[in-house]
PDB file of N, CA and C in Angstrom:
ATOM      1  N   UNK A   1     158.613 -24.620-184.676  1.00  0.00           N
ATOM      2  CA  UNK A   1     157.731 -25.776-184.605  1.00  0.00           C
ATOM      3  C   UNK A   1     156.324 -25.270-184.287  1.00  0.00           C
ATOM      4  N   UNK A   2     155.602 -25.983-184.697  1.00  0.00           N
ATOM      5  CA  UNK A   2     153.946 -25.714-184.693  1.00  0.00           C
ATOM      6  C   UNK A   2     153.820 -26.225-183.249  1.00  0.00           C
ATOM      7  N   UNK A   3     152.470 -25.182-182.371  1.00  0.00           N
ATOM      8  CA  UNK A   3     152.190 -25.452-181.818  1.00  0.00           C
ATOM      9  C   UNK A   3     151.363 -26.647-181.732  1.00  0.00           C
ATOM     10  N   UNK A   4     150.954 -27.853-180.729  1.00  0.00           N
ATOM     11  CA  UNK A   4     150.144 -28.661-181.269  1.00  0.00           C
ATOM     12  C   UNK A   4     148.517 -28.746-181.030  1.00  0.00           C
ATOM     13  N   UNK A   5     147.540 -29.257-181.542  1.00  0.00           N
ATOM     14  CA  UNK A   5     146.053 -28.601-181.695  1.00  0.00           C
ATOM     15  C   UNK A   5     145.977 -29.668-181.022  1.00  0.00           C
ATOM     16  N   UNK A   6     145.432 -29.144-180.062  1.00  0.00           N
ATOM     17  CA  UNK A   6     144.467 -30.193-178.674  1.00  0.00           C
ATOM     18  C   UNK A   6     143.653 -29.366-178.258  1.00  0.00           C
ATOM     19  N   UNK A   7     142.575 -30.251-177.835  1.00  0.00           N
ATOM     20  CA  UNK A   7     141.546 -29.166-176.876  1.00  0.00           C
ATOM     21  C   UNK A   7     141.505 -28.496-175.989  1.00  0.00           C
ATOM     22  N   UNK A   8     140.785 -27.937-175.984  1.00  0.00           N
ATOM     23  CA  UNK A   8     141.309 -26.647-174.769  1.00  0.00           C
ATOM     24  C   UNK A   8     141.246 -27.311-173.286  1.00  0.00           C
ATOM     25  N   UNK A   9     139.771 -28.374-172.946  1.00  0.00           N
ATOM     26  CA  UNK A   9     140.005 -28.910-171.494  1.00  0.00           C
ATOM     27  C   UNK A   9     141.371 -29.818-171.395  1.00  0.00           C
ATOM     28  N   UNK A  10     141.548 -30.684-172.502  1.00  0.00           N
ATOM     29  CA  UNK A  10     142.716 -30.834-172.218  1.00  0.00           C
ATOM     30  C   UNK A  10     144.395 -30.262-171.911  1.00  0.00           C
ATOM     31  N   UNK A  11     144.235 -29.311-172.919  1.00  0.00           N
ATOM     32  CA  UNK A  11     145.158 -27.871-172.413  1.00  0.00           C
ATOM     33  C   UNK A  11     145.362 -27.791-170.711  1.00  0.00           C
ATOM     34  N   UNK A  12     143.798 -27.451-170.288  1.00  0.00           N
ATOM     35  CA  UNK A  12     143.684 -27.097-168.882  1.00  0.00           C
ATOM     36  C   UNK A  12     143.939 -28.457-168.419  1.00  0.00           C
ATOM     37  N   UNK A  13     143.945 -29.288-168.128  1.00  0.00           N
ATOM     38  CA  UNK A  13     144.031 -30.745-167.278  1.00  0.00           C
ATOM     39  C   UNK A  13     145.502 -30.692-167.556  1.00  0.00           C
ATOM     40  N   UNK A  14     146.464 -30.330-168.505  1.00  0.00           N
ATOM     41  CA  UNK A  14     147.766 -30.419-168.402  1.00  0.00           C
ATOM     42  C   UNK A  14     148.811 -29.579-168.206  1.00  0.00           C
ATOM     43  N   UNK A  15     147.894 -28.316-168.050  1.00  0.00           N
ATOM     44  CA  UNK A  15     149.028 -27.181-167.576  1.00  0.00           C
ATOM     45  C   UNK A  15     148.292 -27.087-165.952  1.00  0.00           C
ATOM     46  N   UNK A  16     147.279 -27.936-165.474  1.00  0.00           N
ATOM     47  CA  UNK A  16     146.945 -27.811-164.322  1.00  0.00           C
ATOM     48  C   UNK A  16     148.202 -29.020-163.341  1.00  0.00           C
ATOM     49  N   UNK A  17     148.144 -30.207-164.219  1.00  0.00           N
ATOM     50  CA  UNK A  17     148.831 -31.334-163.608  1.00  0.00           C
ATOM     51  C   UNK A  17     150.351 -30.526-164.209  1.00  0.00           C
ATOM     52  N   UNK A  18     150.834 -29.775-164.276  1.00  0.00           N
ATOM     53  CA  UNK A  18     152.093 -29.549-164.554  1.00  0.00           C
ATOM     54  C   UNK A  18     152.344 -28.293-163.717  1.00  0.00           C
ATOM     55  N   UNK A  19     151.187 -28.070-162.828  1.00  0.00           N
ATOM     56  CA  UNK A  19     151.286 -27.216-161.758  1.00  0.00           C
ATOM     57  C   UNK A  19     151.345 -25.667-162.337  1.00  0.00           C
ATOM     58  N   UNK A  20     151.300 -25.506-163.428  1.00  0.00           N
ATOM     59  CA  UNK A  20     151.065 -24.182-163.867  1.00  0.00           C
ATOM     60  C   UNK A  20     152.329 -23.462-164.450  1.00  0.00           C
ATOM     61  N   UNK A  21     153.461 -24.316-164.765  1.00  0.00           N
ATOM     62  CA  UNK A  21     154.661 -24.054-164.814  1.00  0.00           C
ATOM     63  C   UNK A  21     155.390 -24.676-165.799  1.00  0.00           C
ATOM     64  N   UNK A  22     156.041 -24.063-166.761  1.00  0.00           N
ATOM     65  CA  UNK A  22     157.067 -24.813-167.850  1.00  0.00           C
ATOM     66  C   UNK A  22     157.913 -26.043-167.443  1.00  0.00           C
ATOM     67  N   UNK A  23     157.512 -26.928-168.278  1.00  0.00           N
ATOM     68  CA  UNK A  23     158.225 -28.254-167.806  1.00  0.00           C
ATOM     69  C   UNK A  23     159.562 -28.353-167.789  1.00  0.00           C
ATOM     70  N   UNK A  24     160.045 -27.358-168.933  1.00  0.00           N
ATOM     71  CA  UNK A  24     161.992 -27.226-168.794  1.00  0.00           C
ATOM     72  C   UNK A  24     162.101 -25.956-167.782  1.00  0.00           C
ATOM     73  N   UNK A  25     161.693 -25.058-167.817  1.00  0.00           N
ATOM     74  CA  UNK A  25     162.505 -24.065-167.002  1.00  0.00           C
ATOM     75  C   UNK A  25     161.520 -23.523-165.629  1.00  0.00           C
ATOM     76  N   UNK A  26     160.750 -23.860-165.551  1.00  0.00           N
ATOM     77  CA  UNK A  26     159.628 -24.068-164.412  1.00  0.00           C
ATOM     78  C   UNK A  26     158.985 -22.535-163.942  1.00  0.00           C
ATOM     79  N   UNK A  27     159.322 -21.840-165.075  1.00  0.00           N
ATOM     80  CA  UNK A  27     158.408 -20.485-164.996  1.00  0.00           C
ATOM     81  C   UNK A  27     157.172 -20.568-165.328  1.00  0.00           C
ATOM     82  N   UNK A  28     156.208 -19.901-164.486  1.00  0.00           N
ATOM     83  CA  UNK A  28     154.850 -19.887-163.985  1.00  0.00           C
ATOM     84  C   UNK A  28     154.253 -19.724-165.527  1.00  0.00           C
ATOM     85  N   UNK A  29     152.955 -20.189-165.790  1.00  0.00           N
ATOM     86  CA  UNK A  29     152.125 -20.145-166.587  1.00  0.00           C
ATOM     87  C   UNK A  29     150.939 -19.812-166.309  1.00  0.00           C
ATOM     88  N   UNK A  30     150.557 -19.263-167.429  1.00  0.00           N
ATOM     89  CA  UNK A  30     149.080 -18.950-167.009  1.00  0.00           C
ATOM     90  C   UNK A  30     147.983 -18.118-168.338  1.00  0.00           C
ATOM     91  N   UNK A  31     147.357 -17.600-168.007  1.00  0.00           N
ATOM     92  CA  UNK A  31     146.498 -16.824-168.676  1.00  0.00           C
ATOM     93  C   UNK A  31     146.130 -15.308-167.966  1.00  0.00           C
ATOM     94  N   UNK A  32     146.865 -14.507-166.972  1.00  0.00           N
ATOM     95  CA  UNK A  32     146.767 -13.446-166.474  1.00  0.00           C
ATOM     96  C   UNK A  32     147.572 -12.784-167.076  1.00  0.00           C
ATOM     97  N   UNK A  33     147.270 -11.007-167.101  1.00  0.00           N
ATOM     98  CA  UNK A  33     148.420 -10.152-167.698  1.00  0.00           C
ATOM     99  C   UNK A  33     149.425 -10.615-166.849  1.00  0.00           C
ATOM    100  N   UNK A  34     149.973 -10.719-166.381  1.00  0.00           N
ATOM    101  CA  UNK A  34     151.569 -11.082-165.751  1.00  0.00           C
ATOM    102  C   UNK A  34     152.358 -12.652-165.945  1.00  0.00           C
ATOM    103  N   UNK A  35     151.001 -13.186-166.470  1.00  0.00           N
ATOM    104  CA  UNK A  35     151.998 -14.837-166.568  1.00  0.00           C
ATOM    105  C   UNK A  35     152.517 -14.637-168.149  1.00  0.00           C
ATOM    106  N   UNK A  36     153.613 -15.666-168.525  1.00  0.00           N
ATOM    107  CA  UNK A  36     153.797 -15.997-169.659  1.00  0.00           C
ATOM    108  C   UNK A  36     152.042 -17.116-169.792  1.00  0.00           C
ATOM    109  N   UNK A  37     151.877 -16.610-171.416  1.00  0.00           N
ATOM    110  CA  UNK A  37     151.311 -18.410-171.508  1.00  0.00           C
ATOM    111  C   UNK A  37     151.976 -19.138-172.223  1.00  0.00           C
ATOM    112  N   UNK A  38     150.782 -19.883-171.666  1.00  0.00           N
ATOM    113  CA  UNK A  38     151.647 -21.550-171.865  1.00  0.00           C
ATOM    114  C   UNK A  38     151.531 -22.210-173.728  1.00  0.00           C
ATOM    115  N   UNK A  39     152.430 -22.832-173.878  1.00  0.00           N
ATOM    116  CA  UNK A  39     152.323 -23.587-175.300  1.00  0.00           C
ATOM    117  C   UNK A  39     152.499 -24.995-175.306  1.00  0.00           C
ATOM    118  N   UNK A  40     151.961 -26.017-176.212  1.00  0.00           N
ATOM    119  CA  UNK A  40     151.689 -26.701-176.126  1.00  0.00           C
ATOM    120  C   UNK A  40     152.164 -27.898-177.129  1.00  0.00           C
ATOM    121  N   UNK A  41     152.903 -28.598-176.830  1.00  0.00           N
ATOM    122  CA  UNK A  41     154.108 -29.559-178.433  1.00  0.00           C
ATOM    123  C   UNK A  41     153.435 -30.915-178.285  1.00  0.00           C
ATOM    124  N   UNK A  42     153.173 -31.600-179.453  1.00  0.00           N
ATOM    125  CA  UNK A  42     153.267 -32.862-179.326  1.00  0.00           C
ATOM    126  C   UNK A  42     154.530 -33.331-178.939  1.00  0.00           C
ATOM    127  N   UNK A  43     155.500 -34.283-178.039  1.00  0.00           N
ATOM    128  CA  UNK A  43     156.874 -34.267-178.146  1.00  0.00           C
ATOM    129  C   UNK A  43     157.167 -35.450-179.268  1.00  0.00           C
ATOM    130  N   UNK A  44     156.733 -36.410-179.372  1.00  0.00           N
ATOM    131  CA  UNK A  44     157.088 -36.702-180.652  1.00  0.00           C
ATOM    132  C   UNK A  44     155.487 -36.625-181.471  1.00  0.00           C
ATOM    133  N   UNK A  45     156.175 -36.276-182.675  1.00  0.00           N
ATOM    134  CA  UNK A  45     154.984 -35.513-183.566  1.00  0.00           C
ATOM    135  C   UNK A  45     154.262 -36.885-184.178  1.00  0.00           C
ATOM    136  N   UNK A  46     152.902 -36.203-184.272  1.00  0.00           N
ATOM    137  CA  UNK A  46     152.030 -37.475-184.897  1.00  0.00           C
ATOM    138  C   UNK A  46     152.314 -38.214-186.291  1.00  0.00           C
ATOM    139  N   UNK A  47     153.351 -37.427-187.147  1.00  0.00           N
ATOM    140  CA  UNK A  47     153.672 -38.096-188.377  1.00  0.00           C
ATOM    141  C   UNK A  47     154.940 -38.693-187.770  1.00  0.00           C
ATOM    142  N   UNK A  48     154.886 -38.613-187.286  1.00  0.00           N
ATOM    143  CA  UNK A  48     156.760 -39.837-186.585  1.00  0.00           C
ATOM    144  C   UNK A  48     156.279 -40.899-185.564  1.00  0.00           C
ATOM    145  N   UNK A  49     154.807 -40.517-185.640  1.00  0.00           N
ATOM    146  CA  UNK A  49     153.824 -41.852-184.922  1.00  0.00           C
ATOM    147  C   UNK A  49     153.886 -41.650-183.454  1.00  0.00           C
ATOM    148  N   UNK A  50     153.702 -40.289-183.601  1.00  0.00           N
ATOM    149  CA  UNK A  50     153.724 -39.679-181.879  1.00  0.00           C
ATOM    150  C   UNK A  50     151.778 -40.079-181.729  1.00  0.00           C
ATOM    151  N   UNK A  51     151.388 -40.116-180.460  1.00  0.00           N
ATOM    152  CA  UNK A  51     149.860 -40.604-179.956  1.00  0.00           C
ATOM    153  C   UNK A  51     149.276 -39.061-179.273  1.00  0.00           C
ATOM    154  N   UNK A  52     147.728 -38.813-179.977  1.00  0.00           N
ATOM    155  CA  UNK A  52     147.095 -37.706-179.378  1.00  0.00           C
ATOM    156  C   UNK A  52     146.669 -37.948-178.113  1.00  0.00           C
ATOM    157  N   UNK A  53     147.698 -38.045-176.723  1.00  0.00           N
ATOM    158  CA  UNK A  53     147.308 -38.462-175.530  1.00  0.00           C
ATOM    159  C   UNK A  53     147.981 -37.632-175.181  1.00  0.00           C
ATOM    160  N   UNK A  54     147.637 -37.235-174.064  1.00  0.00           N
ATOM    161  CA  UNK A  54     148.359 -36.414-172.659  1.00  0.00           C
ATOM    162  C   UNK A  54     150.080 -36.280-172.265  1.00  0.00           C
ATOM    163  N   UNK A  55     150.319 -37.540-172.188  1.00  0.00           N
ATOM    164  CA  UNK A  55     151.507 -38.600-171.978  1.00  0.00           C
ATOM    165  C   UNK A  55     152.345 -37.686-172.774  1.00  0.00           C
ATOM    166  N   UNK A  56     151.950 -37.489-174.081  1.00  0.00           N
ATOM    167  CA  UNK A  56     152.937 -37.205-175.380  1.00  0.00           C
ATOM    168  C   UNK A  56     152.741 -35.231-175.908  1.00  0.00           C
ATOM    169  N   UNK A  57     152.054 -34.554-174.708  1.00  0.00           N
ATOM    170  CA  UNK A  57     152.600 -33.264-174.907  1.00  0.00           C
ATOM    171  C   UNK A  57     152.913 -32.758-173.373  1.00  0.00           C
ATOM    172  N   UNK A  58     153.411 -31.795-174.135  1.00  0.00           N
ATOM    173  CA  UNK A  58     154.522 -31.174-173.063  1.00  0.00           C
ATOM    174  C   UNK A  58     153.919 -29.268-173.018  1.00  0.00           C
ATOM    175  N   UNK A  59     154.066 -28.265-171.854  1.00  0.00           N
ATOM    176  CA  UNK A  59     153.466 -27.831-171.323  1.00  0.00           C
ATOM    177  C   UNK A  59     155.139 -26.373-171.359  1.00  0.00           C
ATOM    178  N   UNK A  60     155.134 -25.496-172.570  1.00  0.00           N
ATOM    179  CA  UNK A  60     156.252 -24.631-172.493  1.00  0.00           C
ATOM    180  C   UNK A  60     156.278 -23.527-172.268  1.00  0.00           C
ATOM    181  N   UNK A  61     156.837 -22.538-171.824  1.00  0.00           N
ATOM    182  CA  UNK A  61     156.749 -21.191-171.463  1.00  0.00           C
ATOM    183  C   UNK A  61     157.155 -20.488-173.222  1.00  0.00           C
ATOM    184  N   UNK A  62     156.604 -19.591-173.665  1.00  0.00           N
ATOM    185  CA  UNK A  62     157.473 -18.803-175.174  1.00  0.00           C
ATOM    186  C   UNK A  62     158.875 -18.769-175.274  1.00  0.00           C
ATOM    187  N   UNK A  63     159.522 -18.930-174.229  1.00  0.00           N
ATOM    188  CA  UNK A  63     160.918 -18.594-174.510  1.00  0.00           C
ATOM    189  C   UNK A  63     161.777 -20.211-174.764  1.00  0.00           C
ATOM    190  N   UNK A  64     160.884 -21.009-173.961  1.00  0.00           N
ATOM    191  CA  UNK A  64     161.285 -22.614-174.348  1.00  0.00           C
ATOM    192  C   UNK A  64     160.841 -23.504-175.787  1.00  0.00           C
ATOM    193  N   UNK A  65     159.595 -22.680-175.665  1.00  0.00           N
ATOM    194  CA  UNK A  65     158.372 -23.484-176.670  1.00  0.00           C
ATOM    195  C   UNK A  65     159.589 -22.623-178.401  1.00  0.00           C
ATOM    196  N   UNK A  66     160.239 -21.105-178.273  1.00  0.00           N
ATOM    197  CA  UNK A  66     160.679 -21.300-179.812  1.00  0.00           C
ATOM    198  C   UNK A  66     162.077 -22.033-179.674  1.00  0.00           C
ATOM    199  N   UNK A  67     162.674 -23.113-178.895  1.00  0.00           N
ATOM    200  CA  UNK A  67     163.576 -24.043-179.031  1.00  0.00           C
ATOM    201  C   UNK A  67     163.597 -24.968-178.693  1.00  0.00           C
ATOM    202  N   UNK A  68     161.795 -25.534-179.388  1.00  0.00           N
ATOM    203  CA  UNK A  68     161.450 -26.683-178.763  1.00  0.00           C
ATOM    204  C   UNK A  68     162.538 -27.921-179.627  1.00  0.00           C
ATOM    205  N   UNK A  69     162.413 -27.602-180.611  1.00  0.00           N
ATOM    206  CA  UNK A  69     163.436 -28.369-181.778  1.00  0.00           C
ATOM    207  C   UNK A  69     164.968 -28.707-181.313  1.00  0.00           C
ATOM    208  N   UNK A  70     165.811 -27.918-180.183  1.00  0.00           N
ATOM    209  CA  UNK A  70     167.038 -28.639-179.398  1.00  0.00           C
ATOM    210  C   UNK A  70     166.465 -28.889-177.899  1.00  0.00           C
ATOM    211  N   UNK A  71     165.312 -29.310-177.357  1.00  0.00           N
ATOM    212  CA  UNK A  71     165.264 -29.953-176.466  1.00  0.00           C
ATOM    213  C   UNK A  71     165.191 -31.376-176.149  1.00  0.00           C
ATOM    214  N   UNK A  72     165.601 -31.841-175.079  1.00  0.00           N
ATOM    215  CA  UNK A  72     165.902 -33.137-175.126  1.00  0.00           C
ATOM    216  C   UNK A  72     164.108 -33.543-175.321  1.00  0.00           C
ATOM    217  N   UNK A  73     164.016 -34.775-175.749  1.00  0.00           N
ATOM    218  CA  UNK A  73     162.604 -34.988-176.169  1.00  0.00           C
ATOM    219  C   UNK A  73     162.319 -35.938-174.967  1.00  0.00           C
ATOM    220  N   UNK A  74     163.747 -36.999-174.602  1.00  0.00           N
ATOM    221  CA  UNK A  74     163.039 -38.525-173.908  1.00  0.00           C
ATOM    222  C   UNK A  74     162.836 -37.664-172.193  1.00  0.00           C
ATOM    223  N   UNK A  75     163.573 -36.578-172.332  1.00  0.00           N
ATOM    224  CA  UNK A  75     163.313 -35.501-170.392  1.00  0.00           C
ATOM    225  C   UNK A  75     161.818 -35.311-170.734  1.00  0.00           C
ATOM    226  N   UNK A  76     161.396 -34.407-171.978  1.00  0.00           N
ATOM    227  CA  UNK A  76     160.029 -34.161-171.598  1.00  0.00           C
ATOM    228  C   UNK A  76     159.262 -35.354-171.707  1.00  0.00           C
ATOM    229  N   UNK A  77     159.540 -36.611-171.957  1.00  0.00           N
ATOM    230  CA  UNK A  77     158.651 -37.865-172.545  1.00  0.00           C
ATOM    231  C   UNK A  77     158.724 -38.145-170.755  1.00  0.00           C
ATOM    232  N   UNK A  78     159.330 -38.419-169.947  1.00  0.00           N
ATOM    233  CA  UNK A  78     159.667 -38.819-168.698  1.00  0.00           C
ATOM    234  C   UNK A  78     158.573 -37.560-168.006  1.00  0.00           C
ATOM    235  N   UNK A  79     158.799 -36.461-167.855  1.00  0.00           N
ATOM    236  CA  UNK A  79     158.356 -35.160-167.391  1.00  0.00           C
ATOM    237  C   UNK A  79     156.539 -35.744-167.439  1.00  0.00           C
ATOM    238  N   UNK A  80     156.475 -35.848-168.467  1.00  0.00           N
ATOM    239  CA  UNK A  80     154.462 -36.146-168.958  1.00  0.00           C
ATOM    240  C   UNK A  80     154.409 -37.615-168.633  1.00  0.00           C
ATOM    241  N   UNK A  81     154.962 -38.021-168.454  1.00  0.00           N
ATOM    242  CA  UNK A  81     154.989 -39.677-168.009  1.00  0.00           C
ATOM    243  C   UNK A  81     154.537 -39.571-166.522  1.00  0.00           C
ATOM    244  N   UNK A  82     155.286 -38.839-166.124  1.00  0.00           N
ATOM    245  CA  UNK A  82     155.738 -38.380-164.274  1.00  0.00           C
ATOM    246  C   UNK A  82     153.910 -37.605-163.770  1.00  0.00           C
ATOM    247  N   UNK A  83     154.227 -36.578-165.082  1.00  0.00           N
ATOM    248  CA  UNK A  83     152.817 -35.582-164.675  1.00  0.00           C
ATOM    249  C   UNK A  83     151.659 -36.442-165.019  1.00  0.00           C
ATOM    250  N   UNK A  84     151.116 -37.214-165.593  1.00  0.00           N
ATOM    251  CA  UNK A  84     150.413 -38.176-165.901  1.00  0.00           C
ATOM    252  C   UNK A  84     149.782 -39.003-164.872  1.00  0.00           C
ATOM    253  N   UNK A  85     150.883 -39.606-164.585  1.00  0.00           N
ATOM    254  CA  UNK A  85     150.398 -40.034-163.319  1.00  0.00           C
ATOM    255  C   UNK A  85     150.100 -40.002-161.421  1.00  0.00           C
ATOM    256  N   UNK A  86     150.759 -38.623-161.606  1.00  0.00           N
ATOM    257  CA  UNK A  86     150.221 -37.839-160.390  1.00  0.00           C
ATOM    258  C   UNK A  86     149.036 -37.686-160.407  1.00  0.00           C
ATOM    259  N   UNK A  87     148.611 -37.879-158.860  1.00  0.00           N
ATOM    260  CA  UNK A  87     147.186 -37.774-158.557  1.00  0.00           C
ATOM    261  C   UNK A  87     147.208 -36.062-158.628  1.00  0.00           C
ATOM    262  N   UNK A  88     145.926 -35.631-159.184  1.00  0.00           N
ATOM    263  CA  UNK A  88     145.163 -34.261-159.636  1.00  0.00           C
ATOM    264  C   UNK A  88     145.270 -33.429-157.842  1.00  0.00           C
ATOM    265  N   UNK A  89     145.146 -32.517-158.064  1.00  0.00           N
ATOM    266  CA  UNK A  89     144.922 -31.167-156.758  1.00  0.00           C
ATOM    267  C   UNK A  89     143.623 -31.017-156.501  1.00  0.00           C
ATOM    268  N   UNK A  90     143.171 -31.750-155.460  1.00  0.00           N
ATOM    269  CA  UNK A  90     141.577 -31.402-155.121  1.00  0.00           C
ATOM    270  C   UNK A  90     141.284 -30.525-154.069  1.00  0.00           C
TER     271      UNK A  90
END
């Protein structure tokens, strides 16, 4: 599955509210030599009338993100629902 094209602050606002960590298997993310990075799915895709909002991607480590296609979709729809509306880390 294609990664999905969002902007990069948004990237950061959602691997920040997802605490820096894969939403299925909760290994650390990041952008340092030692983290995995992070990837980025629409969970339901915009031609199946998925919405370019926050809500509707999900935040994967490489080893989750190449089996994004047997993951449950409505866990990560709940997961970005959840992260969404947590108040931000100030």
């Amino acid at each position: 599955m294609k990664e999905a094209n969002i902007a990069e602050i948004t990237k950061r606002n959602i691997l920040s509210n997802a605490r820096y960590m894969c939403e299925v298997c909760g290994i650390t993310l990041g952008y340092e030599k030692d983290e995995e990075r992070p990837q980025y799915y629409f969970i339901v895709p915009i031609m199946q009338g998925g919405e370019k909002k926050e809500a509707n991607v999900t935040v994967l480590c490489p080893g989750d993100g190449e089996r994004f296609k047997e993951l449950d979709r409505d866990l990560l729809l709940r997961k970005a629902m959840y992260r969404e509306m947590a108040e931000p880390d100030t």
